[in-house]
C-alpha atoms as a PDB file:
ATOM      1  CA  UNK A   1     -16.272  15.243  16.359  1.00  0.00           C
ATOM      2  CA  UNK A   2     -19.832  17.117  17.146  1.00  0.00           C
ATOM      3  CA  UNK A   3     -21.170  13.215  16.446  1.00  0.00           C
ATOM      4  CA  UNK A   4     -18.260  11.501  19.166  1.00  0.00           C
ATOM      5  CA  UNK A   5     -20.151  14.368  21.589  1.00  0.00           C
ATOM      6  CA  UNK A   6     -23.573  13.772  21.118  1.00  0.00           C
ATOM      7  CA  UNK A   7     -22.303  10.010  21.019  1.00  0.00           C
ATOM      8  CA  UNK A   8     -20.601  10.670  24.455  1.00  0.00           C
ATOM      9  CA  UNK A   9     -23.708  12.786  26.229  1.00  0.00           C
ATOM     10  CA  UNK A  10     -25.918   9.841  25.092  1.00  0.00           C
ATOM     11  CA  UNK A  11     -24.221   7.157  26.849  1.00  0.00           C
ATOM     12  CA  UNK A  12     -23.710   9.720  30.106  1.00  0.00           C
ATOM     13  CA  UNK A  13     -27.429   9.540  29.665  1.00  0.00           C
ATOM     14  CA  UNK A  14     -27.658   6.072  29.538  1.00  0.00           C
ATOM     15  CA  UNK A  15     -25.506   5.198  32.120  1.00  0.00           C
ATOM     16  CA  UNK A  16     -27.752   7.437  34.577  1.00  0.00           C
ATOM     17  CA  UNK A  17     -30.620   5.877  33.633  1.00  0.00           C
ATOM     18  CA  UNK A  18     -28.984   2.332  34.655  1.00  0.00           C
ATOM     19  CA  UNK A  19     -27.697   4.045  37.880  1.00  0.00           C
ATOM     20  CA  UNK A  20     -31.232   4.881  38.515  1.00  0.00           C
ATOM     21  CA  UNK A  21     -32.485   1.563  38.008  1.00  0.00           C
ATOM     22  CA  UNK A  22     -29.858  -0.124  40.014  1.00  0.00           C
ATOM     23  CA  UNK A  23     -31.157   2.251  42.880  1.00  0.00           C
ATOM     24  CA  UNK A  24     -34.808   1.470  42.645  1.00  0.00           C
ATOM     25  CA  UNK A  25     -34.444  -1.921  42.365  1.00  0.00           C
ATOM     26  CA  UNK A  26     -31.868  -3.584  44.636  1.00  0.00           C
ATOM     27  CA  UNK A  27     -33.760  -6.880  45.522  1.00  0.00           C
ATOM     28  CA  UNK A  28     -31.711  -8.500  43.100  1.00  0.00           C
ATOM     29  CA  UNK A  29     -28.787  -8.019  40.584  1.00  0.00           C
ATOM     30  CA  UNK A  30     -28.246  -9.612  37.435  1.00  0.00           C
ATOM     31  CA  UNK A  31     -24.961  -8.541  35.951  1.00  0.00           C
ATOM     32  CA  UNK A  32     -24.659  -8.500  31.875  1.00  0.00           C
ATOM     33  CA  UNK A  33     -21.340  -9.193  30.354  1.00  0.00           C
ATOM     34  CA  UNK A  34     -20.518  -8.461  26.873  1.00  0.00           C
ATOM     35  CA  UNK A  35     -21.477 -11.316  24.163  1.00  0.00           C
ATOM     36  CA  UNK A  36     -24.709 -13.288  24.264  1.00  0.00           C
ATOM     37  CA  UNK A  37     -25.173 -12.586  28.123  1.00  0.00           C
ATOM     38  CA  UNK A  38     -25.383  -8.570  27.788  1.00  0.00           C
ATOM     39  CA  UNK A  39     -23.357  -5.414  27.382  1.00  0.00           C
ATOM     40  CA  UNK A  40     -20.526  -3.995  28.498  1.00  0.00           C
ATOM     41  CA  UNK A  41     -19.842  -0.676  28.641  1.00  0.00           C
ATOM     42  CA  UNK A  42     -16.002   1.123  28.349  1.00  0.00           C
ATOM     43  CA  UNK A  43     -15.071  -2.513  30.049  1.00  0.00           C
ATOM     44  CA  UNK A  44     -16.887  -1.991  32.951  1.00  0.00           C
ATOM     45  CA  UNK A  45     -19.302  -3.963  34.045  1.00  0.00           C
ATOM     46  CA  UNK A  46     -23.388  -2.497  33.721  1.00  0.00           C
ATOM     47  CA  UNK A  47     -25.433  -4.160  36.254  1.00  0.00           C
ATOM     48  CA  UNK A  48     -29.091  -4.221  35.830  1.00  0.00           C
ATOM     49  CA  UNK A  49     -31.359  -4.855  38.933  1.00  0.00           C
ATOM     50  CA  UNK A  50     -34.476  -6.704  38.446  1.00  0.00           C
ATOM     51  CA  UNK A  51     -37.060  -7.577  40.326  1.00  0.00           C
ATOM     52  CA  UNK A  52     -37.455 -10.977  42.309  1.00  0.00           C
ATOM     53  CA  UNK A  53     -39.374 -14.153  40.301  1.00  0.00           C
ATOM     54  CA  UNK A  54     -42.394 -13.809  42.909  1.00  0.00           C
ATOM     55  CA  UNK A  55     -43.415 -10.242  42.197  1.00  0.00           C
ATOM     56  CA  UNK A  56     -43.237 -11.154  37.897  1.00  0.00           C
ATOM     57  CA  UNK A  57     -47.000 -10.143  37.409  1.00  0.00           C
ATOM     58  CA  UNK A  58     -45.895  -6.535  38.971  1.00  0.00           C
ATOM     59  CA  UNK A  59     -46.658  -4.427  36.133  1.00  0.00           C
ATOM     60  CA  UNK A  60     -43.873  -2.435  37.242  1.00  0.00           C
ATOM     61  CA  UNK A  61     -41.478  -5.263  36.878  1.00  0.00           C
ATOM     62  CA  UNK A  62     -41.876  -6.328  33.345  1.00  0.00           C
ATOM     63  CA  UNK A  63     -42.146  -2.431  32.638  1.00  0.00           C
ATOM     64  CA  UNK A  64     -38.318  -2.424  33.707  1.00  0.00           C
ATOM     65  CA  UNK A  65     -37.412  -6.105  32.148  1.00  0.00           C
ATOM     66  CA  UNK A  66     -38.284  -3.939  29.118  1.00  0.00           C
ATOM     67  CA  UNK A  67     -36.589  -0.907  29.687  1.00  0.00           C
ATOM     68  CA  UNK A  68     -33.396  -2.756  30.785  1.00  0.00           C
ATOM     69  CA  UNK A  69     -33.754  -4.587  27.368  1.00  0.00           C
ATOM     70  CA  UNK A  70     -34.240  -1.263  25.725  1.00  0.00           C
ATOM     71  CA  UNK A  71     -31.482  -0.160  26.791  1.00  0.00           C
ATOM     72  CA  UNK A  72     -28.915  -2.560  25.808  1.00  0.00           C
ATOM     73  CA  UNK A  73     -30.358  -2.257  22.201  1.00  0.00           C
ATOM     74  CA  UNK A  74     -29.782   1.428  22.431  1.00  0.00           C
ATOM     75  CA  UNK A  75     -26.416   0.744  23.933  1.00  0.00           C
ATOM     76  CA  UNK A  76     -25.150  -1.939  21.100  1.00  0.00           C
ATOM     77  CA  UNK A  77     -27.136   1.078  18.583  1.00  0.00           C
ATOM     78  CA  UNK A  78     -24.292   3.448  20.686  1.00  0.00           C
ATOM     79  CA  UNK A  79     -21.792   1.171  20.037  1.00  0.00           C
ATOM     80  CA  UNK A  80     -22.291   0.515  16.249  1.00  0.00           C
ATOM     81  CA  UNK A  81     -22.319   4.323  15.892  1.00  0.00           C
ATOM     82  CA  UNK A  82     -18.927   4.687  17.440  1.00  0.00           C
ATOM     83  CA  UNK A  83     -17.448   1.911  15.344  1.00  0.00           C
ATOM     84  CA  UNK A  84     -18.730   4.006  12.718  1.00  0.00           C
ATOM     85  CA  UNK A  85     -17.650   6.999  13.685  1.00  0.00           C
ATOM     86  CA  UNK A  86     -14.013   5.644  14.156  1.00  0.00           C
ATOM     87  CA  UNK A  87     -14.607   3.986  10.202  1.00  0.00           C
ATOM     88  CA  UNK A  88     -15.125   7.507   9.081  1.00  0.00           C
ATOM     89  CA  UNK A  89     -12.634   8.840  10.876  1.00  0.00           C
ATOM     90  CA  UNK A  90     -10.571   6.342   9.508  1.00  0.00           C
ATOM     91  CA  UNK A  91     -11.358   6.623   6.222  1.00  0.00           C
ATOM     92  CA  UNK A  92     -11.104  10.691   6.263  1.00  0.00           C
ATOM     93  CA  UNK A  93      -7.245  10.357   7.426  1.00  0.00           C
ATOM     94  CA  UNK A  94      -7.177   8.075   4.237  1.00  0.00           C
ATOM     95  CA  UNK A  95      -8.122  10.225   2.501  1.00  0.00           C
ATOM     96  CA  UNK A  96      -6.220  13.254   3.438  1.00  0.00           C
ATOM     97  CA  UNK A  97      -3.143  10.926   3.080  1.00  0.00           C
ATOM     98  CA  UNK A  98      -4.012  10.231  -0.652  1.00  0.00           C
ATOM     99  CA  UNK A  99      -4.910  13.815  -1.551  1.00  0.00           C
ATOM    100  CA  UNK A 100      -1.445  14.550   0.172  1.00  0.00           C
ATOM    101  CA  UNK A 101       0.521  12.571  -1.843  1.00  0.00           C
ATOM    102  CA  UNK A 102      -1.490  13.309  -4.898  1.00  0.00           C
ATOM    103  CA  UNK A 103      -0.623  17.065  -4.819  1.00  0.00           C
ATOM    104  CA  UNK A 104       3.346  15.817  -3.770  1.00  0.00           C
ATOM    105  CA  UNK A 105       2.924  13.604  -7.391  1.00  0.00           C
ATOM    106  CA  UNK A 106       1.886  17.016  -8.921  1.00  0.00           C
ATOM    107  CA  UNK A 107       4.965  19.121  -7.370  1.00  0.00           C
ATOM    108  CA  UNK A 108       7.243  16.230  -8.747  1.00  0.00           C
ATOM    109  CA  UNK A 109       6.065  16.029 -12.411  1.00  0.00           C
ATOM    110  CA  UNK A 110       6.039  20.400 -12.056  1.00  0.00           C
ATOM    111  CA  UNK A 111       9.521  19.640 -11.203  1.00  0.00           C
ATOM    112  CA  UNK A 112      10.077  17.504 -13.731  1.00  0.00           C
ATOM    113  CA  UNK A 113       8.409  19.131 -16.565  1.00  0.00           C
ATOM    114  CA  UNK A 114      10.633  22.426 -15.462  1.00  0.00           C
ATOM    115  CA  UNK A 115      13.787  20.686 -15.641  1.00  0.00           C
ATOM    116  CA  UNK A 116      12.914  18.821 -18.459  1.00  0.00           C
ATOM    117  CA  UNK A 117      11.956  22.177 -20.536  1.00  0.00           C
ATOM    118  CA  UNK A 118      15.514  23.737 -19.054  1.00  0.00           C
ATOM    119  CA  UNK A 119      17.836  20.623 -20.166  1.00  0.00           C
ATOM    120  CA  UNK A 120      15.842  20.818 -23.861  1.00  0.00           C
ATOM    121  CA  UNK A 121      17.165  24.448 -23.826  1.00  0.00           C
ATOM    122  CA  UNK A 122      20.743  22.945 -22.674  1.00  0.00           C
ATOM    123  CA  UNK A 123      20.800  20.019 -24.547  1.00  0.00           C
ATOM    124  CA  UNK A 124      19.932  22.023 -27.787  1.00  0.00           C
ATOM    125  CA  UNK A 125      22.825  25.247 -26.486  1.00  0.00           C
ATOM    126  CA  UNK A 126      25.188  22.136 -26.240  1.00  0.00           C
ATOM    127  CA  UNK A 127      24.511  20.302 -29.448  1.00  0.00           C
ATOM    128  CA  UNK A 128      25.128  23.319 -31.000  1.00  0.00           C
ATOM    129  CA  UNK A 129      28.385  23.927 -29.605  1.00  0.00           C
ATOM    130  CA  UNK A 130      28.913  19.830 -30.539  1.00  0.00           C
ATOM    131  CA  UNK A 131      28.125  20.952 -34.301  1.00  0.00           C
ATOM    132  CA  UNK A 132      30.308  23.676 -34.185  1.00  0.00           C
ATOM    133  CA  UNK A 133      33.394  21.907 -32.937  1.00  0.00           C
ATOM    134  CA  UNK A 134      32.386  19.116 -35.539  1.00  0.00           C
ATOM    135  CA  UNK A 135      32.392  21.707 -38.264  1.00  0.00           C
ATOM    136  CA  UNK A 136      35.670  23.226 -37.193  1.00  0.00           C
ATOM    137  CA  UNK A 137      37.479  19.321 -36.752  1.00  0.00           C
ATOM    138  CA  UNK A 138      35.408  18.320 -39.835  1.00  0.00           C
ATOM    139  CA  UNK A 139      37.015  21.035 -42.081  1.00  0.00           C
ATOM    140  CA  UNK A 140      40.707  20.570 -40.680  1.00  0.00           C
ATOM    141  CA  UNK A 141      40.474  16.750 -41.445  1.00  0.00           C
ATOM    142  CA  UNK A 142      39.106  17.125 -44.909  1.00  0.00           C
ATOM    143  CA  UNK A 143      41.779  19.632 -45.620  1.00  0.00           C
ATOM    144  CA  UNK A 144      44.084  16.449 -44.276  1.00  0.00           C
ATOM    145  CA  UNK A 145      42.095  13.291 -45.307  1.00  0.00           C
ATOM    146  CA  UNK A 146      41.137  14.398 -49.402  1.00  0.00           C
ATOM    147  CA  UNK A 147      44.531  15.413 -49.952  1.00  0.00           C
ATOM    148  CA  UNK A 148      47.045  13.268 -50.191  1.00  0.00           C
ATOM    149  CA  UNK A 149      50.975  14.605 -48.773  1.00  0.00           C
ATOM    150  CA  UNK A 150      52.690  15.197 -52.226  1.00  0.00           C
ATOM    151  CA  UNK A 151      55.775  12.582 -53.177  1.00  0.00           C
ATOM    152  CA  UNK A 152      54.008  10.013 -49.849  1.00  0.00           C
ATOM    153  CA  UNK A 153      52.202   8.173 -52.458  1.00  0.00           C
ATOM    154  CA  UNK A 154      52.469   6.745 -56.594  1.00  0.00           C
ATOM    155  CA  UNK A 155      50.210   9.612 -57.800  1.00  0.00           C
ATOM    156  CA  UNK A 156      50.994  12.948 -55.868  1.00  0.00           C
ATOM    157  CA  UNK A 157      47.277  14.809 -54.883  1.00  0.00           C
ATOM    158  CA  UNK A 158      45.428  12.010 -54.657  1.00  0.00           C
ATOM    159  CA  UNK A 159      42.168  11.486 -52.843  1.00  0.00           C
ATOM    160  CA  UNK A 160      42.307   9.335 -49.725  1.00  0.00           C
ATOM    161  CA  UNK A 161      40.116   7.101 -50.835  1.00  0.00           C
ATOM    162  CA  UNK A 162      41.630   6.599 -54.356  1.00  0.00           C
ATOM    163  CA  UNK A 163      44.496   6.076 -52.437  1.00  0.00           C
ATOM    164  CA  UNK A 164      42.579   3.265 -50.551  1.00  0.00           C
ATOM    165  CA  UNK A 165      40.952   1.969 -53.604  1.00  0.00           C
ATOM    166  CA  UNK A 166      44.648   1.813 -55.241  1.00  0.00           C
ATOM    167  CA  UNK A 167      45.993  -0.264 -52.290  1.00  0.00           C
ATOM    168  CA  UNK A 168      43.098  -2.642 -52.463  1.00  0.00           C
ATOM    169  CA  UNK A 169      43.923  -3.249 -56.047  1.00  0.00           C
ATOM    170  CA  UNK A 170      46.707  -3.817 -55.793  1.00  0.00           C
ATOM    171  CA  UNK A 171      46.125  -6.683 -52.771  1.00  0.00           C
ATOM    172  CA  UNK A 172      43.968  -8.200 -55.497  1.00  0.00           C
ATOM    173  CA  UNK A 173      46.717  -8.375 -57.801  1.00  0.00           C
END
């Protein structure tokens, strides 16, 4: 911003100087445009008076051919800054938008390294409880499974898988 200012004051300054030179000389009035003709200024048009073709070896008249050209260099100088100036500017928004979203990136994976460490915890509480129940089932069914119901097969107590080996035999057979 203090660069925009001093920017802004400088071109005030500027454009007083043409005012003054516009008053001094009003014999004739060339008017500049922007491009390869001359400069334009916050789109209005700057004109610069100069002095007739018959007075040319006036000192005082190429004196202000070369302050008028003087100051379109320091105006297109004045412009360049502000272009940039708005660059920076620009760029510093970038910037700010990228560190922004970098530190939101860092909040998420916080998040998710929280909830991560919390669900280990639960998935470990609740595998445990799985193992449990498995153990409990587990020992019911081998209670059922190794023992076979006495008088439902040809050898009472037998193994369930004897008994499995036994039918398969006896499909070979």
């Amino acid at each position: 911003m203090p660069k925009e200012n001093s920017l802004l004051q400088e071109i005030g300054h500027l454009k007083k100087q043409v005012q003054a030179l516009e008053r001094q000389n009003s014999s004739s009035v060339l008017c500049l445009r922007k491009g390869s003709e001359g400069v334009e200024v916050h789109g209005q048009c700057r004109c610069f008076s100069l002095v007739s073709a018959s007075s040319s070896n006036n000192p005082s008249s190429s004196w202000e051919r070369e302050e008028i050209r003087w100051l379109r260099e320091e105006q297109r100088w004045i412009h360049e800054e502000q272009r940039w100036v708005r660059e920076e500017t620009r760029w510093s928004a970038e910037r700010e938008s990228l560190l922004q979203e970098i530190d939101h990136l860092k909040k998420q994976v916080q998040a998710l390294e929280r909830q991560k460490s919390s669900s280990v915890s639960e998935n470990v509480s609740s595998v445990d409880n799985i193992l449990k129940v498995l153990k409990e089932v587990d020992l019911s069914t081998v209670n059922k499974n190794l023992i076979s119901e006495s008088g439902s097969g040809p050898i009472p107590m037998m193994l369930e898988s004897e008994k499995e080996e036994v039918k398969e035999m006896r499909a070979f057979r």
